[in-house]
PDB file of N, CA and C in Angstrom:
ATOM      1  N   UNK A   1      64.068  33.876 -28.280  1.00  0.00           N
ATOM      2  CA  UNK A   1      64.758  34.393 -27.125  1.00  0.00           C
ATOM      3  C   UNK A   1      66.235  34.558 -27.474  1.00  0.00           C
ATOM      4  N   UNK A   2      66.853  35.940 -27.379  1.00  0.00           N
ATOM      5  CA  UNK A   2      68.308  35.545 -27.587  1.00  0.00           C
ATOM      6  C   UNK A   2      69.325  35.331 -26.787  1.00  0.00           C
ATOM      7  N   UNK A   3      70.077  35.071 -26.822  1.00  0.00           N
ATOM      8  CA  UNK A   3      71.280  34.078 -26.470  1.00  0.00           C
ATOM      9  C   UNK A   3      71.920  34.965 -25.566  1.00  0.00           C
ATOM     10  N   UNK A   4      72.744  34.542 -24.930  1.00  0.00           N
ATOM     11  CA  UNK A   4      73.693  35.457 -24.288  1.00  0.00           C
ATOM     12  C   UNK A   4      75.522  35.158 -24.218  1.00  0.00           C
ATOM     13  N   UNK A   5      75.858  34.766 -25.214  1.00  0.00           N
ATOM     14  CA  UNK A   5      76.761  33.683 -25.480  1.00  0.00           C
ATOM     15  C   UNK A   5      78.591  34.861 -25.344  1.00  0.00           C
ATOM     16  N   UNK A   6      78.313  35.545 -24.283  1.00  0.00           N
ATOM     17  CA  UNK A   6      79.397  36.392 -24.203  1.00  0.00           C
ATOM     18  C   UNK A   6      79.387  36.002 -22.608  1.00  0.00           C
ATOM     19  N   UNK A   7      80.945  35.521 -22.255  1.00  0.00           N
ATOM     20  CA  UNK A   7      81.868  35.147 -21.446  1.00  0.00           C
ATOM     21  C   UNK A   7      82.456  35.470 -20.714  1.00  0.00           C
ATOM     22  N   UNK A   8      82.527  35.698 -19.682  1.00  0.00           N
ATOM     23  CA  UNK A   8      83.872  36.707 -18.873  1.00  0.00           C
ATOM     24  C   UNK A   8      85.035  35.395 -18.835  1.00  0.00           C
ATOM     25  N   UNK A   9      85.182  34.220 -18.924  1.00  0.00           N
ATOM     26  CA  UNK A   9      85.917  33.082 -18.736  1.00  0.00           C
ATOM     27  C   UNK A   9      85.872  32.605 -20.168  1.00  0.00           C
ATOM     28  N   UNK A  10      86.542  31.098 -20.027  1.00  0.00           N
ATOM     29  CA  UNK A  10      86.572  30.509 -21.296  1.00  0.00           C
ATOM     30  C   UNK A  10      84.819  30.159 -20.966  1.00  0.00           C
ATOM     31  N   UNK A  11      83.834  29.175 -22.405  1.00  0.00           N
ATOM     32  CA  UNK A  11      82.833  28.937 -22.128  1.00  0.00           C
ATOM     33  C   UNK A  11      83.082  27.776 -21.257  1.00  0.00           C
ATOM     34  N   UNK A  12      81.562  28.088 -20.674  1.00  0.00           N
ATOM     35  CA  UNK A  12      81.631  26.633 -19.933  1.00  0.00           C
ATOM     36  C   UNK A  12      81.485  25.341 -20.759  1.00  0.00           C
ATOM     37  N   UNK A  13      82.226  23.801 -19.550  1.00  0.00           N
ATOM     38  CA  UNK A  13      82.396  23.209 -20.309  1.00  0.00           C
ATOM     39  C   UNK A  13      80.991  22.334 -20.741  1.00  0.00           C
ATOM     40  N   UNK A  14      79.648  22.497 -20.291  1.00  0.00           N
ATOM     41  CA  UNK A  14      78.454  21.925 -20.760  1.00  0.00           C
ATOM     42  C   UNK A  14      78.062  22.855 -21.783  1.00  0.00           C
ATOM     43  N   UNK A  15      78.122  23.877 -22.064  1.00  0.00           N
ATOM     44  CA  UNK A  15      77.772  24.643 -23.071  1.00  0.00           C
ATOM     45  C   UNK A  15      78.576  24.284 -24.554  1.00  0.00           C
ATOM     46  N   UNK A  16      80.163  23.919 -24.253  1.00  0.00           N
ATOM     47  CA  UNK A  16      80.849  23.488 -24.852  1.00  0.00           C
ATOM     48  C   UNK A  16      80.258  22.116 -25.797  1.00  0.00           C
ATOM     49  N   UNK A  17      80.314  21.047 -24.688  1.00  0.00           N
ATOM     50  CA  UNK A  17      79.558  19.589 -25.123  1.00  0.00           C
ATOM     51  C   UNK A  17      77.962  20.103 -25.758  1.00  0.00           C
ATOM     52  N   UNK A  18      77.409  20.928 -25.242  1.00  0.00           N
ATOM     53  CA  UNK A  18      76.062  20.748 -26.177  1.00  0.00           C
ATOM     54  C   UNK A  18      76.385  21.588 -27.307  1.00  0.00           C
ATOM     55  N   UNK A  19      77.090  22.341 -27.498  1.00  0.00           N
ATOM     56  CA  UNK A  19      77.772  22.838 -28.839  1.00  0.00           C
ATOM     57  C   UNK A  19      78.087  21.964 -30.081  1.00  0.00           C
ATOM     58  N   UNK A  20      78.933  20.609 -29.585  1.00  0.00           N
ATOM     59  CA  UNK A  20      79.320  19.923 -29.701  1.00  0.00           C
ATOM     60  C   UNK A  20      78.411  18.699 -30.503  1.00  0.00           C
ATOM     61  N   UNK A  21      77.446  18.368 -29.324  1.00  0.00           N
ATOM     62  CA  UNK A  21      76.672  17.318 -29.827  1.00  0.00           C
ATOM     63  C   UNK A  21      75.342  17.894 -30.737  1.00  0.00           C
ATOM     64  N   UNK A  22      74.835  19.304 -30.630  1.00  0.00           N
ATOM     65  CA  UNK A  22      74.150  19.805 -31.918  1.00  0.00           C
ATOM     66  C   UNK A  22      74.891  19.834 -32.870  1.00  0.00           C
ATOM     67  N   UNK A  23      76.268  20.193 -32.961  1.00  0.00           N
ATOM     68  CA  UNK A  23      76.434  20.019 -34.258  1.00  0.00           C
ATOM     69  C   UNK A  23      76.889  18.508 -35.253  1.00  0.00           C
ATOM     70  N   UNK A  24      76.967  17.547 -34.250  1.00  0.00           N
ATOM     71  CA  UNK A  24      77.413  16.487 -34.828  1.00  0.00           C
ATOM     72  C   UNK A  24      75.955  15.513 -34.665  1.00  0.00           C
ATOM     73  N   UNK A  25      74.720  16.123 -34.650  1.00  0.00           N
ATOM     74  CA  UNK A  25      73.710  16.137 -34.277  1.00  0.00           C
ATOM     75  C   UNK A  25      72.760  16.633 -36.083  1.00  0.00           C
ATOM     76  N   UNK A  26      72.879  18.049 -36.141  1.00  0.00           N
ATOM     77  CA  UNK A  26      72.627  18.450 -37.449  1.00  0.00           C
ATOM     78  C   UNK A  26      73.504  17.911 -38.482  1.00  0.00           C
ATOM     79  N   UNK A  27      74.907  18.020 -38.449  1.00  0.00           N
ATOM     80  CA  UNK A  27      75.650  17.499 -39.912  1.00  0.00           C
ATOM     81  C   UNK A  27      76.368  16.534 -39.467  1.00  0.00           C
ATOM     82  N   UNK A  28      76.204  15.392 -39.500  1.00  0.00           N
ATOM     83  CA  UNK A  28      76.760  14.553 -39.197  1.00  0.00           C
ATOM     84  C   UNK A  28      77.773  14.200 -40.082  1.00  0.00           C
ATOM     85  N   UNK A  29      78.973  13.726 -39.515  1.00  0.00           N
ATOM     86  CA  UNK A  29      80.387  13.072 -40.498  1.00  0.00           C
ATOM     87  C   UNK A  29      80.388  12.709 -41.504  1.00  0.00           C
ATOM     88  N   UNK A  30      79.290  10.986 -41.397  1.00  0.00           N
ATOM     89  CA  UNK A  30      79.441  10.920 -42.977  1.00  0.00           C
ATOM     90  C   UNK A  30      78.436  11.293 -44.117  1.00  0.00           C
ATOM     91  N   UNK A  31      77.439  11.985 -43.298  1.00  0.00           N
ATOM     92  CA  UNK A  31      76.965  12.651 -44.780  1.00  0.00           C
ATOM     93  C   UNK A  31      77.601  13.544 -45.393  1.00  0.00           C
ATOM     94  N   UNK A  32      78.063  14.202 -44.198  1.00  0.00           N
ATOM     95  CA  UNK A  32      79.265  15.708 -44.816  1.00  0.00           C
ATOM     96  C   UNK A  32      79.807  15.190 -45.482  1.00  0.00           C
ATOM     97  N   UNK A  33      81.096  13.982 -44.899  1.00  0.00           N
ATOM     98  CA  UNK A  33      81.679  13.514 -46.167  1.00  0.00           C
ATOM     99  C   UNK A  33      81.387  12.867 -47.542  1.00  0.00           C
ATOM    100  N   UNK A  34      79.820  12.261 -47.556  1.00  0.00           N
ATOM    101  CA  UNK A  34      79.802  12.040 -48.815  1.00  0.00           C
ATOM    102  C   UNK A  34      79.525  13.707 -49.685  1.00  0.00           C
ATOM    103  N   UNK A  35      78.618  14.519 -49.460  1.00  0.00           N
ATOM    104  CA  UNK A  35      78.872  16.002 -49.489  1.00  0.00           C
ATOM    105  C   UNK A  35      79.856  17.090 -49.866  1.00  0.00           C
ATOM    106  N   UNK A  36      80.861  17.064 -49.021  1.00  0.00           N
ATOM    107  CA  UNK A  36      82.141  18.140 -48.871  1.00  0.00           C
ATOM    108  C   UNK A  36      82.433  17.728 -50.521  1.00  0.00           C
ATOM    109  N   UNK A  37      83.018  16.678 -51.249  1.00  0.00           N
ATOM    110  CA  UNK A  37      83.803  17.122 -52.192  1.00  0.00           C
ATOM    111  C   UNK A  37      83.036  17.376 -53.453  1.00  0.00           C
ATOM    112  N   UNK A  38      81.938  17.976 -53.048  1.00  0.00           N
ATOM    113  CA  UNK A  38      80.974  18.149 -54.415  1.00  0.00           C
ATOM    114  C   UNK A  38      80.027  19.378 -54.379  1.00  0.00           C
ATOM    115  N   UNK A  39      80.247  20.264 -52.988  1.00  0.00           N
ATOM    116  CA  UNK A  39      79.476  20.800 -53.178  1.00  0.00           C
ATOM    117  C   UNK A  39      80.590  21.842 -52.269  1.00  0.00           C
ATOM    118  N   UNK A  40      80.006  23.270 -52.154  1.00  0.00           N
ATOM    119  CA  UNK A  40      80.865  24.628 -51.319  1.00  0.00           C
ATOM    120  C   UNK A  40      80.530  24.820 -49.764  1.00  0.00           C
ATOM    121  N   UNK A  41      81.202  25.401 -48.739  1.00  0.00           N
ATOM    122  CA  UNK A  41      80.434  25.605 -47.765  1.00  0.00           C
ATOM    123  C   UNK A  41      79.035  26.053 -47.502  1.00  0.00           C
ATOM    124  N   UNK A  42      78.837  27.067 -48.595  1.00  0.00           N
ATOM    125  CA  UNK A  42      77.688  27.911 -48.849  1.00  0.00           C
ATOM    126  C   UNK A  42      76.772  26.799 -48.992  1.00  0.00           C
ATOM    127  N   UNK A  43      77.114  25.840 -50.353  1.00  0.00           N
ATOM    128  CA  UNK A  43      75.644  24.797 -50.335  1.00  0.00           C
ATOM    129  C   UNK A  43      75.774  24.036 -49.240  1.00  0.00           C
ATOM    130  N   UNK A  44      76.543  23.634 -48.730  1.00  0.00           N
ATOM    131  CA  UNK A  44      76.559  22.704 -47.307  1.00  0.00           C
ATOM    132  C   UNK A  44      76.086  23.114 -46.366  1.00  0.00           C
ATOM    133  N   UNK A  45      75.727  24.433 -46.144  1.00  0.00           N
ATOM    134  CA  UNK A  45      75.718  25.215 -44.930  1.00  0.00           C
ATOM    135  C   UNK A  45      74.002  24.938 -45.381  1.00  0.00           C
ATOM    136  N   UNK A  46      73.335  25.482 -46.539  1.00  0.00           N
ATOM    137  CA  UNK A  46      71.748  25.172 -46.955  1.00  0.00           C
ATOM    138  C   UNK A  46      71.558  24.066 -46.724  1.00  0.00           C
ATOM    139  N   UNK A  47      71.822  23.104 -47.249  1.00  0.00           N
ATOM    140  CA  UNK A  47      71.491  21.649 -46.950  1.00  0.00           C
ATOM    141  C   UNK A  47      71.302  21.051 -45.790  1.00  0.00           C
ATOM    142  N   UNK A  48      72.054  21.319 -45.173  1.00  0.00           N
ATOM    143  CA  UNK A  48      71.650  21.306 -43.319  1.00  0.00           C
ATOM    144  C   UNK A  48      70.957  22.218 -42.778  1.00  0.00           C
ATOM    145  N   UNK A  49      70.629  23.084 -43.640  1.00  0.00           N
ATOM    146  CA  UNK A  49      70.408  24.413 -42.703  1.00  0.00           C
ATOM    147  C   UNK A  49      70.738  25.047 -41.691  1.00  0.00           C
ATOM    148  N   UNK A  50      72.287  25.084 -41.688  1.00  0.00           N
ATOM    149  CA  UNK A  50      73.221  25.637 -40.451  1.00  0.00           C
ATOM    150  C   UNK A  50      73.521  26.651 -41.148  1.00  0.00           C
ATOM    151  N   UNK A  51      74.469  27.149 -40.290  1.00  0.00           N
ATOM    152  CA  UNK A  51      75.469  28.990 -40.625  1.00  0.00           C
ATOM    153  C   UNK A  51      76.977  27.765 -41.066  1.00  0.00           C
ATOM    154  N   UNK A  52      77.145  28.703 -42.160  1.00  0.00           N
ATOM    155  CA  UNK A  52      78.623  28.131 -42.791  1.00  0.00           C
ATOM    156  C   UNK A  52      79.825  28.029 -41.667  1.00  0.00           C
ATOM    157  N   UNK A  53      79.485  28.998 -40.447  1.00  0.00           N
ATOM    158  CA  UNK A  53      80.737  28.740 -39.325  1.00  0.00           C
ATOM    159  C   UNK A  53      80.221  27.143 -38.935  1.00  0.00           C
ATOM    160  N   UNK A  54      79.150  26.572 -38.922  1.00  0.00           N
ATOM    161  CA  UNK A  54      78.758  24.910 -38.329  1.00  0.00           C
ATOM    162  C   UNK A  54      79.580  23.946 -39.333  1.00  0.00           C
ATOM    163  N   UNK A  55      79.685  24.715 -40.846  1.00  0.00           N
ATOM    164  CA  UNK A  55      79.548  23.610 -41.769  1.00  0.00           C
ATOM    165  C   UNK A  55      81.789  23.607 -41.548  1.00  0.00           C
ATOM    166  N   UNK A  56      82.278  24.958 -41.211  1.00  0.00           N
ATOM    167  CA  UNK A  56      83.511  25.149 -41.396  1.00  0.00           C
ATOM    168  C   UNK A  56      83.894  24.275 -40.286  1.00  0.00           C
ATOM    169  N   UNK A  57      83.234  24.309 -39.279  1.00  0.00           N
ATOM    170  CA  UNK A  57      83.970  23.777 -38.016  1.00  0.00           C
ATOM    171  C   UNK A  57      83.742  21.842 -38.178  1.00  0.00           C
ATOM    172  N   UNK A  58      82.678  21.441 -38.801  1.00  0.00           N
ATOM    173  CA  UNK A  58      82.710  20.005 -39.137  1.00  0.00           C
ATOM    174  C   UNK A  58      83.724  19.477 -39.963  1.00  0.00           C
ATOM    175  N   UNK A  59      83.990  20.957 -41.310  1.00  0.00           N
ATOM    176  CA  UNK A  59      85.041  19.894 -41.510  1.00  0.00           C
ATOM    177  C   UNK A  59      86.463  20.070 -41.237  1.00  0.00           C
ATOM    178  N   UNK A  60      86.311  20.909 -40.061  1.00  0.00           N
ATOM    179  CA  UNK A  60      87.958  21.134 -39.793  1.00  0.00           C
ATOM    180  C   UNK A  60      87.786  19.812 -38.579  1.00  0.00           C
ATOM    181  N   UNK A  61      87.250  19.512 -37.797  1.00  0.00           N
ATOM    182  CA  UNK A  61      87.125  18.572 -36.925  1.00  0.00           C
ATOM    183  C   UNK A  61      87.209  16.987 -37.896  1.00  0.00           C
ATOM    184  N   UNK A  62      86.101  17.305 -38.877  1.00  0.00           N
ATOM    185  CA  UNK A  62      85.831  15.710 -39.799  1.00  0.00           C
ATOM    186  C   UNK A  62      87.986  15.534 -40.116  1.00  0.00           C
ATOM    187  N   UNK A  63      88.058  16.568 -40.347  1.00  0.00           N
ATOM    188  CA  UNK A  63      89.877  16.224 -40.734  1.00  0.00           C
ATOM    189  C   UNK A  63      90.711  16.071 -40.378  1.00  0.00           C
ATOM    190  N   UNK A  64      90.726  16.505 -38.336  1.00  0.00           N
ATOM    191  CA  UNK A  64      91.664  16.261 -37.591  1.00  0.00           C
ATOM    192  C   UNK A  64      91.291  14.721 -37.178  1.00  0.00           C
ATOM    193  N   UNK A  65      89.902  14.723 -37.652  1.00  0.00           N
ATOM    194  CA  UNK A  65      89.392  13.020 -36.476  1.00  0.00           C
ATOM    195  C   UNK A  65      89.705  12.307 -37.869  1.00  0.00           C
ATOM    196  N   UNK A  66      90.006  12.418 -39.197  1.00  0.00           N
ATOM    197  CA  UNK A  66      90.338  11.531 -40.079  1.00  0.00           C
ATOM    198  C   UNK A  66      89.555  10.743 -40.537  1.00  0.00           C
ATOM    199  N   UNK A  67      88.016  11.391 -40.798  1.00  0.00           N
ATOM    200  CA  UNK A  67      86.886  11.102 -41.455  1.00  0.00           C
ATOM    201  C   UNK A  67      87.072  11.656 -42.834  1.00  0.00           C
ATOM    202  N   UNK A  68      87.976  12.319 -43.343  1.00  0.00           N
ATOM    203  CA  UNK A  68      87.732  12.584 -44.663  1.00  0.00           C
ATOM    204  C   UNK A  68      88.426  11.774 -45.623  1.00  0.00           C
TER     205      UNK A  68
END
């Protein structure tokens, strides 16, 4: 079924949180981090089997929250 993920507002904020908790759900922190410094987004993105925008946004988050 596809999505309908276009907005007239910002998204809502439950769509937001389940955004949120699938992805910290599929790649979780510290496997990423044992991960990230050995391998590319591209293989990170396979290994979980996410889209490289999941694997980019973990570790821009893993780095502001100071998991890396």
């Amino acid at each position: 079924m596809p999505r309908n993920n276009i907005y007239k507002t910002a998204k809502p904020p439950e769509e937001v949180e389940a955004d949120i908790f699938a992805a910290n759900l599929l790649v979780p922190f510290n496997i990423l981090k044992k991960y990230a410094p050995i391998a590319s987004p591209c293989e990170l993105a396979r290994l979980f089997m996410v889209s490289e925008d999941v694997i980019h946004n973990q570790l821009y988050w893993m780095k502001i929250a100071g998991s890396d």
